[in-house]
N, C-alpha and C. Protein backbone atom coordinates (compact mmCIF):
# COMPACT_ATOMS: atom_id res chain seq x y z
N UNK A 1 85.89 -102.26 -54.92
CA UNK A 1 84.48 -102.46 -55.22
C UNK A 1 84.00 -103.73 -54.55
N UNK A 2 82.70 -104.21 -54.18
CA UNK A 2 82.04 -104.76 -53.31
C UNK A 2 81.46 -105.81 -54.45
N UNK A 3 82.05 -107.02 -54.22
CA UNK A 3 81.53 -108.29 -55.12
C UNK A 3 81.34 -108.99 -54.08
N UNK A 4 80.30 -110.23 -54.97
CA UNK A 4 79.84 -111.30 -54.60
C UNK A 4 80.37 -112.68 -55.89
N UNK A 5 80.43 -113.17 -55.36
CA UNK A 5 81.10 -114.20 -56.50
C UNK A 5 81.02 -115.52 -55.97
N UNK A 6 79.82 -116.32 -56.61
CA UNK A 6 78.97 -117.48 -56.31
C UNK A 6 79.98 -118.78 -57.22
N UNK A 7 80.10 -119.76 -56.62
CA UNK A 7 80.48 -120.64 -57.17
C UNK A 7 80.23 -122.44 -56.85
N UNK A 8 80.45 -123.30 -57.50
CA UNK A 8 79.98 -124.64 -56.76
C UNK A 8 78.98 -125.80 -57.28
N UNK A 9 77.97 -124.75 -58.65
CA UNK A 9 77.32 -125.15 -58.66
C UNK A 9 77.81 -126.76 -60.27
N UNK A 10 76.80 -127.15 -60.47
CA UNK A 10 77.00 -128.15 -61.38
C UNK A 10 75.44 -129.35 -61.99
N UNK A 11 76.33 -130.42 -62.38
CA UNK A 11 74.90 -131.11 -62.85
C UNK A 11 75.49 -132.38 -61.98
N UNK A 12 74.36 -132.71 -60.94
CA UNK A 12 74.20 -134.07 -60.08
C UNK A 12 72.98 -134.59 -60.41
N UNK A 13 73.21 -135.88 -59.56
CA UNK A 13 71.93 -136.48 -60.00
C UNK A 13 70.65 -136.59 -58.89
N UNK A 14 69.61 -136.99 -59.22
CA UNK A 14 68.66 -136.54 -57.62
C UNK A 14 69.11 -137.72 -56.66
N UNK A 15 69.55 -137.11 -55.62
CA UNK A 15 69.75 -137.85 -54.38
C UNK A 15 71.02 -137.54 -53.90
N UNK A 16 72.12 -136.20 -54.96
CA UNK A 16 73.23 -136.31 -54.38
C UNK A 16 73.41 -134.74 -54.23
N UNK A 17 74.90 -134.69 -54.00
CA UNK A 17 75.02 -133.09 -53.29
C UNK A 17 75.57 -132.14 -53.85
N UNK A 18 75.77 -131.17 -53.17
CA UNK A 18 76.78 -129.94 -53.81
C UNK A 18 77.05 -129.01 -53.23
N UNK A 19 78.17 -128.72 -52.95
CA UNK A 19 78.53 -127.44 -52.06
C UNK A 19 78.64 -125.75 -52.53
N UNK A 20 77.69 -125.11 -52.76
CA UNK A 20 77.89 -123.91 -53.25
C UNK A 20 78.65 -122.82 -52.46
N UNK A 21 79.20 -122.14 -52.89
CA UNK A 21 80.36 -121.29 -51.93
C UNK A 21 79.93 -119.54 -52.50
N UNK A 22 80.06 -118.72 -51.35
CA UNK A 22 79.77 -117.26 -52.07
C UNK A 22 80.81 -116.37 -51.44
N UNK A 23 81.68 -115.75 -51.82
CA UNK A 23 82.79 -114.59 -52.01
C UNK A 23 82.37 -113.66 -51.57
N UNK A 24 83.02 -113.18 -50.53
CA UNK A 24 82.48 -111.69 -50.44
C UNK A 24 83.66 -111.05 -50.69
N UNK A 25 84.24 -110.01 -51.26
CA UNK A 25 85.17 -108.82 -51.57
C UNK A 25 84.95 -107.48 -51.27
N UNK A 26 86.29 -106.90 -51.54
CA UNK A 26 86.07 -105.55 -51.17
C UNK A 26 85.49 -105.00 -49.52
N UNK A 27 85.27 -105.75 -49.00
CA UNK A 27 85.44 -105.15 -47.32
C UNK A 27 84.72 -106.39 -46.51
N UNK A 28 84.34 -106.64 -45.60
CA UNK A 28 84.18 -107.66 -45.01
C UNK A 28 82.62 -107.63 -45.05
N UNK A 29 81.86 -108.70 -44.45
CA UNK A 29 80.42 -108.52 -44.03
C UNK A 29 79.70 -109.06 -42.86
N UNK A 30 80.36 -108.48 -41.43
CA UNK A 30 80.45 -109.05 -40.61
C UNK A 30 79.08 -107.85 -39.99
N UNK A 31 78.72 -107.03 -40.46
CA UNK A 31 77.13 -106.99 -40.05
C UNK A 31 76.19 -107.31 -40.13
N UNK A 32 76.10 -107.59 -41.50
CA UNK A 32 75.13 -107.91 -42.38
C UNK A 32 74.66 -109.58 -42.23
N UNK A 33 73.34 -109.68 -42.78
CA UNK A 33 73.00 -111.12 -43.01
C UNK A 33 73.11 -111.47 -44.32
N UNK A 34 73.74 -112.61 -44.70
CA UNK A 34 73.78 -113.21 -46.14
C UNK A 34 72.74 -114.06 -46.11
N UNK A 35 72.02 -114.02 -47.71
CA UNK A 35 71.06 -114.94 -48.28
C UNK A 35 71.37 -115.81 -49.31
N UNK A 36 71.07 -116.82 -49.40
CA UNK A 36 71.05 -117.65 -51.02
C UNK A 36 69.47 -117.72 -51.43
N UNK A 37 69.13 -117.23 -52.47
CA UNK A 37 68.04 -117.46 -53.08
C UNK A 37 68.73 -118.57 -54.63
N UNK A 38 67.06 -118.67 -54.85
CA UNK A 38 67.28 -119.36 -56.67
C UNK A 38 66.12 -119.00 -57.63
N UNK A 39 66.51 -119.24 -58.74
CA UNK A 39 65.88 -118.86 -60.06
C UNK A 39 64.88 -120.00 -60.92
N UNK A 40 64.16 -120.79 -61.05
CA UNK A 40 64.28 -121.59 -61.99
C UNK A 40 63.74 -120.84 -62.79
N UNK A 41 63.67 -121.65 -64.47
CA UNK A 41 63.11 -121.05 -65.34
C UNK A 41 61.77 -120.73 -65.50
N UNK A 42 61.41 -119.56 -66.03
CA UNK A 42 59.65 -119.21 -66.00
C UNK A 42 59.30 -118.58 -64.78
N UNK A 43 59.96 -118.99 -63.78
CA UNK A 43 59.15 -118.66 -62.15
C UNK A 43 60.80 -117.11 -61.32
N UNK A 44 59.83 -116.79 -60.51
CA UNK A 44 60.28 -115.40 -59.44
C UNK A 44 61.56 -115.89 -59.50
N UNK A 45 62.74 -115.08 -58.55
CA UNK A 45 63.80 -115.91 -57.74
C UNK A 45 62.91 -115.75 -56.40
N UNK A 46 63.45 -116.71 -55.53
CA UNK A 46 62.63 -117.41 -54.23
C UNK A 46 63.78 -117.81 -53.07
N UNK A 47 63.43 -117.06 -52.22
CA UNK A 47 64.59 -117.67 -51.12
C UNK A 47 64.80 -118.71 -50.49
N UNK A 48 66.27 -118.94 -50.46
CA UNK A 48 66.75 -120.19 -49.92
C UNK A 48 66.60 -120.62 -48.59
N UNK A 49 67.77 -120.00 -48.07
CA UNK A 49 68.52 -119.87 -46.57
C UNK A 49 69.09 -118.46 -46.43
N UNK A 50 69.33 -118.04 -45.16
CA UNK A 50 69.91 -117.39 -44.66
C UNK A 50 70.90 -117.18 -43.59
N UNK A 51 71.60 -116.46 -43.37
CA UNK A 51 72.26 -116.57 -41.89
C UNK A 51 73.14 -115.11 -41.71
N UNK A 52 72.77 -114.89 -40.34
CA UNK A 52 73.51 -113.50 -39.58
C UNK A 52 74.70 -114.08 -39.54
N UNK A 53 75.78 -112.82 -39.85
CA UNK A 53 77.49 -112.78 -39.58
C UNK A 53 77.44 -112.74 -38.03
N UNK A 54 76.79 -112.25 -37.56
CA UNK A 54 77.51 -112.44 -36.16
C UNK A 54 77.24 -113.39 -35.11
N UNK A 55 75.95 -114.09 -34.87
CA UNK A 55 75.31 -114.34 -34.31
C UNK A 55 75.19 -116.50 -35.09
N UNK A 56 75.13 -116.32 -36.29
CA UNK A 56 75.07 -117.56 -37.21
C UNK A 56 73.64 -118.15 -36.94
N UNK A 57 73.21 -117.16 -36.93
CA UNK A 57 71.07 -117.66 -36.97
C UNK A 57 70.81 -117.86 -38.09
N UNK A 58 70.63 -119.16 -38.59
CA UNK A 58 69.78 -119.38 -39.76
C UNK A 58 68.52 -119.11 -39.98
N UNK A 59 67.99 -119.29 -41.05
CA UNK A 59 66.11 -119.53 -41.69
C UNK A 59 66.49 -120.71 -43.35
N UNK A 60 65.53 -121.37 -42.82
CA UNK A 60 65.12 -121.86 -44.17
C UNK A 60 63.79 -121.79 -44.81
N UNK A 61 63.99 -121.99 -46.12
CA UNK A 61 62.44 -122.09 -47.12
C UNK A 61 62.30 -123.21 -46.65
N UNK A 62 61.08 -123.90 -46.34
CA UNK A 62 60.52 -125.11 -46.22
C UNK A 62 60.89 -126.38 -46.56
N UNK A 63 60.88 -125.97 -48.39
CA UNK A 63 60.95 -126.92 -48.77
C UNK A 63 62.35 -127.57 -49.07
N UNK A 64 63.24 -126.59 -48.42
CA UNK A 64 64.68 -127.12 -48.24
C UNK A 64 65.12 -127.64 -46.97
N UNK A 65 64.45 -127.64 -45.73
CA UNK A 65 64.48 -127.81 -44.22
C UNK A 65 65.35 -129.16 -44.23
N UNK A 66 66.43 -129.60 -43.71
CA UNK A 66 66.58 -130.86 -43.35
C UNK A 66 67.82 -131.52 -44.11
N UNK A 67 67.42 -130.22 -45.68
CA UNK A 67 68.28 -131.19 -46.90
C UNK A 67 69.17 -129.93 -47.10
N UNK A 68 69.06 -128.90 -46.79
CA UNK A 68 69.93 -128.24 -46.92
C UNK A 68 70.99 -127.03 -45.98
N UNK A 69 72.17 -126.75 -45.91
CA UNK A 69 72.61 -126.31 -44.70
C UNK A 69 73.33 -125.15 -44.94
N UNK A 70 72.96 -123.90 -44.46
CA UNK A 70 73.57 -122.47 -44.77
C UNK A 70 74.99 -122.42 -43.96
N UNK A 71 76.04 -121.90 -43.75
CA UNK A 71 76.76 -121.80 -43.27
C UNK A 71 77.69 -120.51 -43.46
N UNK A 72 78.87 -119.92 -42.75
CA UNK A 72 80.07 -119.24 -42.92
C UNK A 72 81.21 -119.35 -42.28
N UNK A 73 82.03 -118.95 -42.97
CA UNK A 73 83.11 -118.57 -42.76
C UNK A 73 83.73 -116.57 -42.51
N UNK A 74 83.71 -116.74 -41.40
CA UNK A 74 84.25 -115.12 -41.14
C UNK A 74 85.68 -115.02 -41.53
N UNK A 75 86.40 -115.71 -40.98
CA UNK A 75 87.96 -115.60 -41.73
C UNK A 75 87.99 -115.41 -43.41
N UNK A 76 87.23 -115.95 -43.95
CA UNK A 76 87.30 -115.94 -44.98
C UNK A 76 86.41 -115.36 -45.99
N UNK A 77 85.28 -114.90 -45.51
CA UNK A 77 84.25 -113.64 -45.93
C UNK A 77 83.55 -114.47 -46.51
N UNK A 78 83.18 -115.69 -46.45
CA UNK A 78 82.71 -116.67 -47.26
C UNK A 78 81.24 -117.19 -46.95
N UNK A 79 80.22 -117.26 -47.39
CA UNK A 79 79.05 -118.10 -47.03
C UNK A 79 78.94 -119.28 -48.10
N UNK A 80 78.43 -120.72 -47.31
CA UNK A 80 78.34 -121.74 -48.36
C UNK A 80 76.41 -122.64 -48.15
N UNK A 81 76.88 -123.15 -48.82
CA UNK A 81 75.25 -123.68 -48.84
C UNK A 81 75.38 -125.44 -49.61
N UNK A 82 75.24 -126.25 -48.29
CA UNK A 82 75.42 -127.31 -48.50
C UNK A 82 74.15 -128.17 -48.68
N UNK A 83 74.21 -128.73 -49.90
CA UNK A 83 72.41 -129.56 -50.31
C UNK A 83 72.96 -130.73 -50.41
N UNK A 84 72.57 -131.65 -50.24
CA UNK A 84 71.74 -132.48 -49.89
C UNK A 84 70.94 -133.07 -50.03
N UNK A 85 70.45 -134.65 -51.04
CA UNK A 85 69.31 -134.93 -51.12
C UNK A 85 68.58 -134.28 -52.08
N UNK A 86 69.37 -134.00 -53.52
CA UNK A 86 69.06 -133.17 -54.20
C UNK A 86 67.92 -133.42 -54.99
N UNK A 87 67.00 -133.32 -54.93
CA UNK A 87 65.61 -133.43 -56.43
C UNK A 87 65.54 -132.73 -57.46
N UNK A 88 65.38 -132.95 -58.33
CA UNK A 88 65.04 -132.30 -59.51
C UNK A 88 64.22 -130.89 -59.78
N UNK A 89 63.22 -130.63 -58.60
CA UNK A 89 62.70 -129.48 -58.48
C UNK A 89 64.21 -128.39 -57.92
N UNK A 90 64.85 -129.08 -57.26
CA UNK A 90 66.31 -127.85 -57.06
C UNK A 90 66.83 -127.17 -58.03
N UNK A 91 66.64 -127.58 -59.42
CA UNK A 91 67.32 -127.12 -60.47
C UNK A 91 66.83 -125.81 -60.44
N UNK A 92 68.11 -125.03 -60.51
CA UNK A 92 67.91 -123.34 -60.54
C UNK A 92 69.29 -122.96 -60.80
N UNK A 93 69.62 -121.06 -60.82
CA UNK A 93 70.58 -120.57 -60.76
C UNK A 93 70.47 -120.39 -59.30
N UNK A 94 71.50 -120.30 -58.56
CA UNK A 94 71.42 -120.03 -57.59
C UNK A 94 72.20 -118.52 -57.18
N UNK A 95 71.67 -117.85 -56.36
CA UNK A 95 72.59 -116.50 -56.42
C UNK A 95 72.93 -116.30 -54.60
N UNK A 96 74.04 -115.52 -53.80
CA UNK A 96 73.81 -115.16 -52.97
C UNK A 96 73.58 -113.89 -53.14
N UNK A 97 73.26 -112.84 -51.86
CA UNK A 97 72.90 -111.73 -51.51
C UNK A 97 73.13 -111.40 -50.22
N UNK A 98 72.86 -110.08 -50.02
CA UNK A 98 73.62 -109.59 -49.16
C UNK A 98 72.52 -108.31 -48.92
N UNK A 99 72.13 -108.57 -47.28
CA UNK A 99 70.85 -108.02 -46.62
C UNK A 99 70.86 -106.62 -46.00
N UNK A 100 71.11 -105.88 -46.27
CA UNK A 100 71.44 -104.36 -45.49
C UNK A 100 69.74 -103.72 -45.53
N UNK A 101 69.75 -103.48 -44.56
CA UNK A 101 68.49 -102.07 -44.03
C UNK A 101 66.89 -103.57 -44.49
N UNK A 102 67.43 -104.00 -44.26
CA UNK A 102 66.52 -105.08 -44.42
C UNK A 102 65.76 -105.15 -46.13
N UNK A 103 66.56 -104.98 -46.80
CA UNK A 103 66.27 -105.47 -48.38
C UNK A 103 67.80 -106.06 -48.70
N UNK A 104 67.60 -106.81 -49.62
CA UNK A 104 68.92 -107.63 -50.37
C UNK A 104 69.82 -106.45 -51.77
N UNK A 105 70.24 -105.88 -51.55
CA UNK A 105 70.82 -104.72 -52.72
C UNK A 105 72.55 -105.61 -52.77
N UNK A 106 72.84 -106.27 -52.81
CA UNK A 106 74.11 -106.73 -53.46
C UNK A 106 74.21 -108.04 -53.65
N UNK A 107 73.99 -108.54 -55.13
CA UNK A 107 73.75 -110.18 -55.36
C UNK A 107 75.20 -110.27 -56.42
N UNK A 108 75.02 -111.41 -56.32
CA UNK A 108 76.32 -112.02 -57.55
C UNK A 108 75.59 -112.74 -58.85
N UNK A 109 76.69 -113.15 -59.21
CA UNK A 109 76.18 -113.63 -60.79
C UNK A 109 75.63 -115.07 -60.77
N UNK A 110 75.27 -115.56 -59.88
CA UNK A 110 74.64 -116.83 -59.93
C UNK A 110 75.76 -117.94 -60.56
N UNK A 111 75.12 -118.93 -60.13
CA UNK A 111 75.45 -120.66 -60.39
C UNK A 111 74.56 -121.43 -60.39
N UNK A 112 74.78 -122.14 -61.65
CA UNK A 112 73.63 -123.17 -62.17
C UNK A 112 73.56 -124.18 -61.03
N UNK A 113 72.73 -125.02 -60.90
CA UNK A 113 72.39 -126.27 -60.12
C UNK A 113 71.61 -126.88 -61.43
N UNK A 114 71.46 -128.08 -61.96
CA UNK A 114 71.04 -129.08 -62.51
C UNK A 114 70.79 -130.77 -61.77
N UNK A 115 69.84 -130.74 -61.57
CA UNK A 115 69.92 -131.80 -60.22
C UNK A 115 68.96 -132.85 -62.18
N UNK A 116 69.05 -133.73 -62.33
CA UNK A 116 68.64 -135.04 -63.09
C UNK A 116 68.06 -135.62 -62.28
N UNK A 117 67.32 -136.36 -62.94
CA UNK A 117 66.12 -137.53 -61.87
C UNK A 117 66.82 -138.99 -63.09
């Protein structure tokens, strides 16, 4: 079976970092583009970053540009998401996903982020 399994996240304080890491299982995902979106409370989930398996083309949301860095690992089926410069508006669950036919249909169970001011 085809998991995602998000991990990394925690409580920092604003100005410091965290490396979130996402699992891919059950077969590889070397077509596909992986996403990290987030959740906060009350509001949509809202996308993060992204990046193609093959190619390693990113996108960012705006308001993460600079402070935050998508990345992978193909050996290891792995996408991570390195922040940076963390503010207090970051606080969310964070989830990855996984982009086929151009909609996201395979997410994981999220990881908290708690960024403190």
């Amino acid at each position: 079976q085809v998991q995602l399994v998000e991990s990394g996240g925690g409580l920092v304080q604003a100005g410091g970092s965290l490396r979130l890491s996402c699992a891919a299982s059950g077969r590889t995902f070397s077509n596909y583009v992986m996403g990290w979106f987030r959740q906060a409370p009350g509001k949509e989930r809202e996308f993060v970053a992204s990046i193609t398996w093959g190619a390693g083309s990113t996108s960012y949301e705006d308001s993460v540009k600079g402070r935050f860095t998508i990345s992978r690992d193909n050996a290891k089926n792995t996408v991570y998401l390195q922040m940076n410069s963390l503010k207090p508006e970051d606080t969310a669950v964070y989830y990855c996903g996984r982009r086929r036919f151009g909609n996201y249909d395979l997410w994981g169970q999220g990881t908290q982020v708690t960024v403190s001011s």
